[in-house]
C-alpha atoms as a PDB file:
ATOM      1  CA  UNK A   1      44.620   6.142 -27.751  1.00  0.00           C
ATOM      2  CA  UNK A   2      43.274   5.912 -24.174  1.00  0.00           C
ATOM      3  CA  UNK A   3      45.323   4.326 -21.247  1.00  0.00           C
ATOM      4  CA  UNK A   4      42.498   3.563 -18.626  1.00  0.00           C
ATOM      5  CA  UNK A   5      43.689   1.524 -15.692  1.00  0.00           C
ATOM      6  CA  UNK A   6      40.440   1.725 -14.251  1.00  0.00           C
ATOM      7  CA  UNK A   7      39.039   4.691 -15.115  1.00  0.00           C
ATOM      8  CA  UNK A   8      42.129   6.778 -15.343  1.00  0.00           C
ATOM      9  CA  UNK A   9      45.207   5.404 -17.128  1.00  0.00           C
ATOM     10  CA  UNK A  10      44.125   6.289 -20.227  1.00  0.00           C
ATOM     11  CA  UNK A  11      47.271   6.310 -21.736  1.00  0.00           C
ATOM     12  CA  UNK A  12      47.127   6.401 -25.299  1.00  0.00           C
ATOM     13  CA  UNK A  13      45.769   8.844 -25.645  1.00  0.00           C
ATOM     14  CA  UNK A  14      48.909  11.265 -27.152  1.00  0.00           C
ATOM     15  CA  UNK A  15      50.323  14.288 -28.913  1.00  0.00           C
ATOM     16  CA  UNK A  16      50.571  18.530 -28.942  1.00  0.00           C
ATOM     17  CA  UNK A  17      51.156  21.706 -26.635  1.00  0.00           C
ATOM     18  CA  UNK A  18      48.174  23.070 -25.089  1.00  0.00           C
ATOM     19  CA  UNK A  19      47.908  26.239 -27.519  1.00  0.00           C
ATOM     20  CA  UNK A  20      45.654  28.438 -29.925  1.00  0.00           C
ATOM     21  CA  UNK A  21      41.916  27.193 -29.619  1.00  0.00           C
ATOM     22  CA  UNK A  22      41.566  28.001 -33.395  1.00  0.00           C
ATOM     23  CA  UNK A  23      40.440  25.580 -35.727  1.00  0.00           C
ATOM     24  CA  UNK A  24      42.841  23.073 -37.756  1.00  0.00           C
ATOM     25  CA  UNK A  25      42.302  21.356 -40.406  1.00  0.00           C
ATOM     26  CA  UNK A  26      42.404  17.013 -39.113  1.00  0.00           C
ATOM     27  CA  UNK A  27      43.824  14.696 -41.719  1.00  0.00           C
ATOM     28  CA  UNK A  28      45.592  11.929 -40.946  1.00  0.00           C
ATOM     29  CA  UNK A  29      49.571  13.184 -40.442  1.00  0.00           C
ATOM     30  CA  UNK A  30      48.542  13.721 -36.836  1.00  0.00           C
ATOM     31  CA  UNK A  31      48.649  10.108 -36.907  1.00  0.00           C
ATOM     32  CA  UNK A  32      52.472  10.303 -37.780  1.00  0.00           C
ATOM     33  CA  UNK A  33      53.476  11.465 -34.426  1.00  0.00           C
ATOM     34  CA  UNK A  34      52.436   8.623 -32.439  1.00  0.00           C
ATOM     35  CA  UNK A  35      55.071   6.052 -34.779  1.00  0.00           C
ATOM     36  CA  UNK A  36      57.770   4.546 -33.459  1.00  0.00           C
ATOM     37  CA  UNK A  37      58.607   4.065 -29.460  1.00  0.00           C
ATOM     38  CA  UNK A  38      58.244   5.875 -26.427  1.00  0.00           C
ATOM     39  CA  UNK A  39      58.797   6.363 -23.029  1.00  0.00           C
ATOM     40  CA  UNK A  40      57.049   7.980 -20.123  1.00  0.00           C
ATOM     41  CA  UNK A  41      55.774   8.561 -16.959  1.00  0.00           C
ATOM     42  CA  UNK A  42      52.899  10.143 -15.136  1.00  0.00           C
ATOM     43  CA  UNK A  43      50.241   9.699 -12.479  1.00  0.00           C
ATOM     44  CA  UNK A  44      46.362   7.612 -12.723  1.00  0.00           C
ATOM     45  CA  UNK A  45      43.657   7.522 -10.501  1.00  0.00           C
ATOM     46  CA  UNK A  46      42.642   4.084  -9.648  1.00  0.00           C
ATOM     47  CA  UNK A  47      38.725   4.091  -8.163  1.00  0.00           C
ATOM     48  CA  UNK A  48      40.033   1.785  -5.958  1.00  0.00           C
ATOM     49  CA  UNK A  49      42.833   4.501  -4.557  1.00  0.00           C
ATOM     50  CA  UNK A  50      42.332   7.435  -2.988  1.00  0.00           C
ATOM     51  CA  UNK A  51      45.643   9.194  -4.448  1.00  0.00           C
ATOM     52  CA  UNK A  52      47.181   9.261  -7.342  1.00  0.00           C
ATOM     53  CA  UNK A  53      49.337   6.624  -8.318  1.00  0.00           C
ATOM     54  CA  UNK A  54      52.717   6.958 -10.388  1.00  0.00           C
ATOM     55  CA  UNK A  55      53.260   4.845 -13.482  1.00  0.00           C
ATOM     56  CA  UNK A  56      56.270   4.696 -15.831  1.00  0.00           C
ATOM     57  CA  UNK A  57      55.127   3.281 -19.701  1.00  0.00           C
ATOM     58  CA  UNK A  58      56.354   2.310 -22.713  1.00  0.00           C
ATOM     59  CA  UNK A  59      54.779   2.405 -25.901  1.00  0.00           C
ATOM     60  CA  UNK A  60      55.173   1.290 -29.719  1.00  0.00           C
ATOM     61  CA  UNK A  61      53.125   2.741 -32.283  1.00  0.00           C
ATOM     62  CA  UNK A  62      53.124   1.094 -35.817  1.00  0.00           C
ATOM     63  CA  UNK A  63      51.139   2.526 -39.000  1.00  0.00           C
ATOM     64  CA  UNK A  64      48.338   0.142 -40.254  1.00  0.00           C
ATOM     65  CA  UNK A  65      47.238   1.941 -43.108  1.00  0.00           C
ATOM     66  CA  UNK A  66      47.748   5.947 -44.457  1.00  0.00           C
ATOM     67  CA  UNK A  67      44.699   6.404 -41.694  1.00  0.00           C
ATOM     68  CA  UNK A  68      45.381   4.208 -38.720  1.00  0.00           C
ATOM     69  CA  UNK A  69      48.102   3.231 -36.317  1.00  0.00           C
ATOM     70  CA  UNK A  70      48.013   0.896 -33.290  1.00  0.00           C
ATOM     71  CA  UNK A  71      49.503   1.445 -30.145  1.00  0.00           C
ATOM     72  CA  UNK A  72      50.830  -1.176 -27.776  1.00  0.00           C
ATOM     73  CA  UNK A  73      52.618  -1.249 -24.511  1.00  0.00           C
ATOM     74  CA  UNK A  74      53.016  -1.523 -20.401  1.00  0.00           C
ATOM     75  CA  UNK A  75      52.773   0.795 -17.326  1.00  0.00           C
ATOM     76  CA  UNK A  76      54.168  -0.487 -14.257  1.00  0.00           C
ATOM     77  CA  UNK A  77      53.844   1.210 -10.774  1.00  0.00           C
ATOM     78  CA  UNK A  78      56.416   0.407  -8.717  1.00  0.00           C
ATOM     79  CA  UNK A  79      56.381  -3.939  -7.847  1.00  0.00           C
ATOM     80  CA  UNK A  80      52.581  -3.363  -7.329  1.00  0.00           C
ATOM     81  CA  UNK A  81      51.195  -3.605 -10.563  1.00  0.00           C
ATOM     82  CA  UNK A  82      52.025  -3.835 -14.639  1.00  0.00           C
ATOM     83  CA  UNK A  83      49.566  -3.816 -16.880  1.00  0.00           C
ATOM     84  CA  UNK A  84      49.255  -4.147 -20.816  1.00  0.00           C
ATOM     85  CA  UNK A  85      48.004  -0.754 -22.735  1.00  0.00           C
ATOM     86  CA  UNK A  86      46.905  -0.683 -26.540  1.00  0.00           C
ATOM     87  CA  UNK A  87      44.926   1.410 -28.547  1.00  0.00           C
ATOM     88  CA  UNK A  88      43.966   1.706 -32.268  1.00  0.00           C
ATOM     89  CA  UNK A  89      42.958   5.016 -33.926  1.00  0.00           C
ATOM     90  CA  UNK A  90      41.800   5.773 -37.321  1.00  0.00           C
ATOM     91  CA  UNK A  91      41.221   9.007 -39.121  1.00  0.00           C
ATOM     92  CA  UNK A  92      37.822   8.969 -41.236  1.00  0.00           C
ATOM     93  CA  UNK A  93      39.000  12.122 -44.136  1.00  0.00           C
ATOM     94  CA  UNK A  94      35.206  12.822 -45.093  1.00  0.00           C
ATOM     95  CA  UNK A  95      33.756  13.405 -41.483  1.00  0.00           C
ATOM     96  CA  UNK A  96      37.562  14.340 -40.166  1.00  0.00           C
ATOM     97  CA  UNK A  97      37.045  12.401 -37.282  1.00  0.00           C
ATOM     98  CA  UNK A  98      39.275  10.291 -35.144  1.00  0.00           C
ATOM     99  CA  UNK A  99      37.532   6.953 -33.932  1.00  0.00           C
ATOM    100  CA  UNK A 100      39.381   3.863 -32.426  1.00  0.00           C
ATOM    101  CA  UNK A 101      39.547   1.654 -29.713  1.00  0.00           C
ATOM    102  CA  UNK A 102      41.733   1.752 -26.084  1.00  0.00           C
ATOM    103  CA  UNK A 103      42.626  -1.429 -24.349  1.00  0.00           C
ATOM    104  CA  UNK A 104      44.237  -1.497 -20.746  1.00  0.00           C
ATOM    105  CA  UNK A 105      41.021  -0.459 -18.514  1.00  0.00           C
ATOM    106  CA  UNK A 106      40.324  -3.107 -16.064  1.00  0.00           C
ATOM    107  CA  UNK A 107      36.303  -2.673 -17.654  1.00  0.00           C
ATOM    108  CA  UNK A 108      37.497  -4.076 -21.134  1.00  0.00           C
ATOM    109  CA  UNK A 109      37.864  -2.228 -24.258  1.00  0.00           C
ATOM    110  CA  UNK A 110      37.116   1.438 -24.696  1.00  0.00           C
ATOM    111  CA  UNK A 111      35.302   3.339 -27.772  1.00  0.00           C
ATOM    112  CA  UNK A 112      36.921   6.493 -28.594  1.00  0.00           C
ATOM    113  CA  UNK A 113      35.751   9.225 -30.816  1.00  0.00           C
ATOM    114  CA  UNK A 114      36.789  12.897 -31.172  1.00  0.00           C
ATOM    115  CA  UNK A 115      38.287  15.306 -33.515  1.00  0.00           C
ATOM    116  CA  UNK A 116      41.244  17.777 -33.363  1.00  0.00           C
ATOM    117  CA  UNK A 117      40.557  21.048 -31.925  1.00  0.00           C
ATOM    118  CA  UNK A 118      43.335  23.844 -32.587  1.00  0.00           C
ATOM    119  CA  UNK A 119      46.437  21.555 -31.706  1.00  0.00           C
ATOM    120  CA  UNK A 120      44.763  19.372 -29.407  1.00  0.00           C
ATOM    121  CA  UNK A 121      43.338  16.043 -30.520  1.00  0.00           C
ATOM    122  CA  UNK A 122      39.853  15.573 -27.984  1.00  0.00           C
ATOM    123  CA  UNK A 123      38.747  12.214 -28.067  1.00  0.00           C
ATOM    124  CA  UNK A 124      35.764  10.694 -25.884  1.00  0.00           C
ATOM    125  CA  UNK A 125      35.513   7.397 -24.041  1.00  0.00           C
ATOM    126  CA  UNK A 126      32.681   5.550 -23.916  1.00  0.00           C
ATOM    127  CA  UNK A 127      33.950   2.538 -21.075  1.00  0.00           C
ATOM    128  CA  UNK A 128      32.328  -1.223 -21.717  1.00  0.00           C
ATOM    129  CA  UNK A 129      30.663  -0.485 -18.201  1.00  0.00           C
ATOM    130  CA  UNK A 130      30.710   2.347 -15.500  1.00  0.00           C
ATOM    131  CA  UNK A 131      33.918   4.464 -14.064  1.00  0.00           C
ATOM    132  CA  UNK A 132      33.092   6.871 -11.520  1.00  0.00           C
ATOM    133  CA  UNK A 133      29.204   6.096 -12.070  1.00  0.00           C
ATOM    134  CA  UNK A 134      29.107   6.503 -15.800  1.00  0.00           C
ATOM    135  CA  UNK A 135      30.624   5.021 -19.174  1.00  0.00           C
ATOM    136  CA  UNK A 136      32.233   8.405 -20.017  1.00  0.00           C
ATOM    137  CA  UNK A 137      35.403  10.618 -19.920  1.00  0.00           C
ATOM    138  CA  UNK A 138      37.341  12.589 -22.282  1.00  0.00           C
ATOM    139  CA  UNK A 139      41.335  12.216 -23.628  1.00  0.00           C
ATOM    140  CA  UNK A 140      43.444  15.407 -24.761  1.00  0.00           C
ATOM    141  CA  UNK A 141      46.413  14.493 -26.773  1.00  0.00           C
ATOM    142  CA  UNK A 142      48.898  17.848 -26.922  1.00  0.00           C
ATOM    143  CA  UNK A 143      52.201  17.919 -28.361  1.00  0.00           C
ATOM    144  CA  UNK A 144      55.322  18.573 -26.155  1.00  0.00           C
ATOM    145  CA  UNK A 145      57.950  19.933 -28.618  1.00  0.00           C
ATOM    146  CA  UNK A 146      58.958  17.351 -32.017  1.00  0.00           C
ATOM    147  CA  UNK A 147      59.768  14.707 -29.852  1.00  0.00           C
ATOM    148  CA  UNK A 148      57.202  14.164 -27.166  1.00  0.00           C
ATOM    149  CA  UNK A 149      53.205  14.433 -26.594  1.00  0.00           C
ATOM    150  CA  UNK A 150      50.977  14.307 -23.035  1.00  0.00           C
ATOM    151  CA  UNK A 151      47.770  12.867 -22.767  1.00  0.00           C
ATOM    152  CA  UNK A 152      45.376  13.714 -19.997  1.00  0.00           C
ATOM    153  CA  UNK A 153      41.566  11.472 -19.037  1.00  0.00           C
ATOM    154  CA  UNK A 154      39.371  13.843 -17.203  1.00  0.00           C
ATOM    155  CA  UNK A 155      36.751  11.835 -15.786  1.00  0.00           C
ATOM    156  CA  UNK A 156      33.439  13.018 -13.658  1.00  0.00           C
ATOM    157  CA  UNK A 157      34.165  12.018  -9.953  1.00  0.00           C
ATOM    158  CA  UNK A 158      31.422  13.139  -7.741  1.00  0.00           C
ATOM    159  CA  UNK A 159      30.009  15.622  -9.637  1.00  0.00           C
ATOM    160  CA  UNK A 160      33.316  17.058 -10.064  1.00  0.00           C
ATOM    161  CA  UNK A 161      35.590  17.193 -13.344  1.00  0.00           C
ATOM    162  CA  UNK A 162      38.845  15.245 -11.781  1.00  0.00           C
ATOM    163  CA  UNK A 163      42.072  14.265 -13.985  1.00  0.00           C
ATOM    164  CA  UNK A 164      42.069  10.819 -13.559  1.00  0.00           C
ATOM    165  CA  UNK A 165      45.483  10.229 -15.254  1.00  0.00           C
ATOM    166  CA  UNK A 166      48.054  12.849 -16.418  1.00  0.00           C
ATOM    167  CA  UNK A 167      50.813  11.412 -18.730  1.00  0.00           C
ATOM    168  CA  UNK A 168      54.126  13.044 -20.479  1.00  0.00           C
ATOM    169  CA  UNK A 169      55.987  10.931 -23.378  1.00  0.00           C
ATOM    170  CA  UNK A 170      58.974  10.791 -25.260  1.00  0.00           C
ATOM    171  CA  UNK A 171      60.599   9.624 -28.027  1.00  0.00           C
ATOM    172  CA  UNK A 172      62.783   6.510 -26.834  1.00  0.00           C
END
């Protein structure tokens, strides 16, 4: 789930502590975290901006199927700006791969695609058109504790590898 307000609100993107780089075993319980609703608050980097800007959000996430859920919701900064964030991730058991779609970048909708690496779910973004000067960044999803997750877009900003939105959630 990716929360891209332009090329950094990627803000579905959800779920464990930064830990162990071991390899786990992806099935589609990782999905289970993200039900239900949520609250939360962070910073994005708007191309536009040349400082971070703070958000507050609010997210529901409802199970489609044993392998998907959809995410839907709003981040607001300040009176300046509110705008819709969505995303839709399903688990594929024979490849173990995570694949989905983020809504909420001002480009259109996202791709994502990743797997989960140790306790970190690592999806790419492939943006509609270019952020930074390319189509691509990357989401973590780590789990804060049973009732909360971060998610983190690290985007390419000249030349450099640049968080361009840094989120914390938790269960409303």
């Amino acid at each position: 789930m990716a929360f891209s307000l332009t090329p950094g609100i990627a803000c579905l993107s959800l779920l464990m502590s930064v830990g162990a780089a071991a390899p786990a075993k992806a099935d589609a319980g990782v999905l289970d975290r993200f039900e239900g609703g949520w609250g939360g608050s962070g910073t994005i980097q708007r191309d536009v901006d040349s400082t971070p800007r703070k958000v507050t959000c609010s997210l529901d996430g409802a199970r489609g199927d044993a392998n998907s859920i959809s995410l839907a919701g709003q981040c607001r900064a300040l009176v300046v700006f509110s705008r819709s964030i969505g995303a839709t991730l399903t688990f594929d058991p024979s490849s173990n791969r995570y694949s989905g779609v983020y809504t909420g970048s001002s480009k259109g909708p996202a791709q994502l695609s990743g797997r989960l690496r140790g306790d970190r779910l690592v999806l790419d973004i492939t943006y509609p058109q270019p952020i930074y000067g390319d189509r691509k960044a990357v989401m973590t999803i780590a789990s804060r504790g049973a009732n909360g997750f971060s998610m983190v877009v690290t985007d390419k900003v000249d030349g450099a590898d640049k968080q361009t939105s840094n989120f914390s959630f938790q269960s409303r």
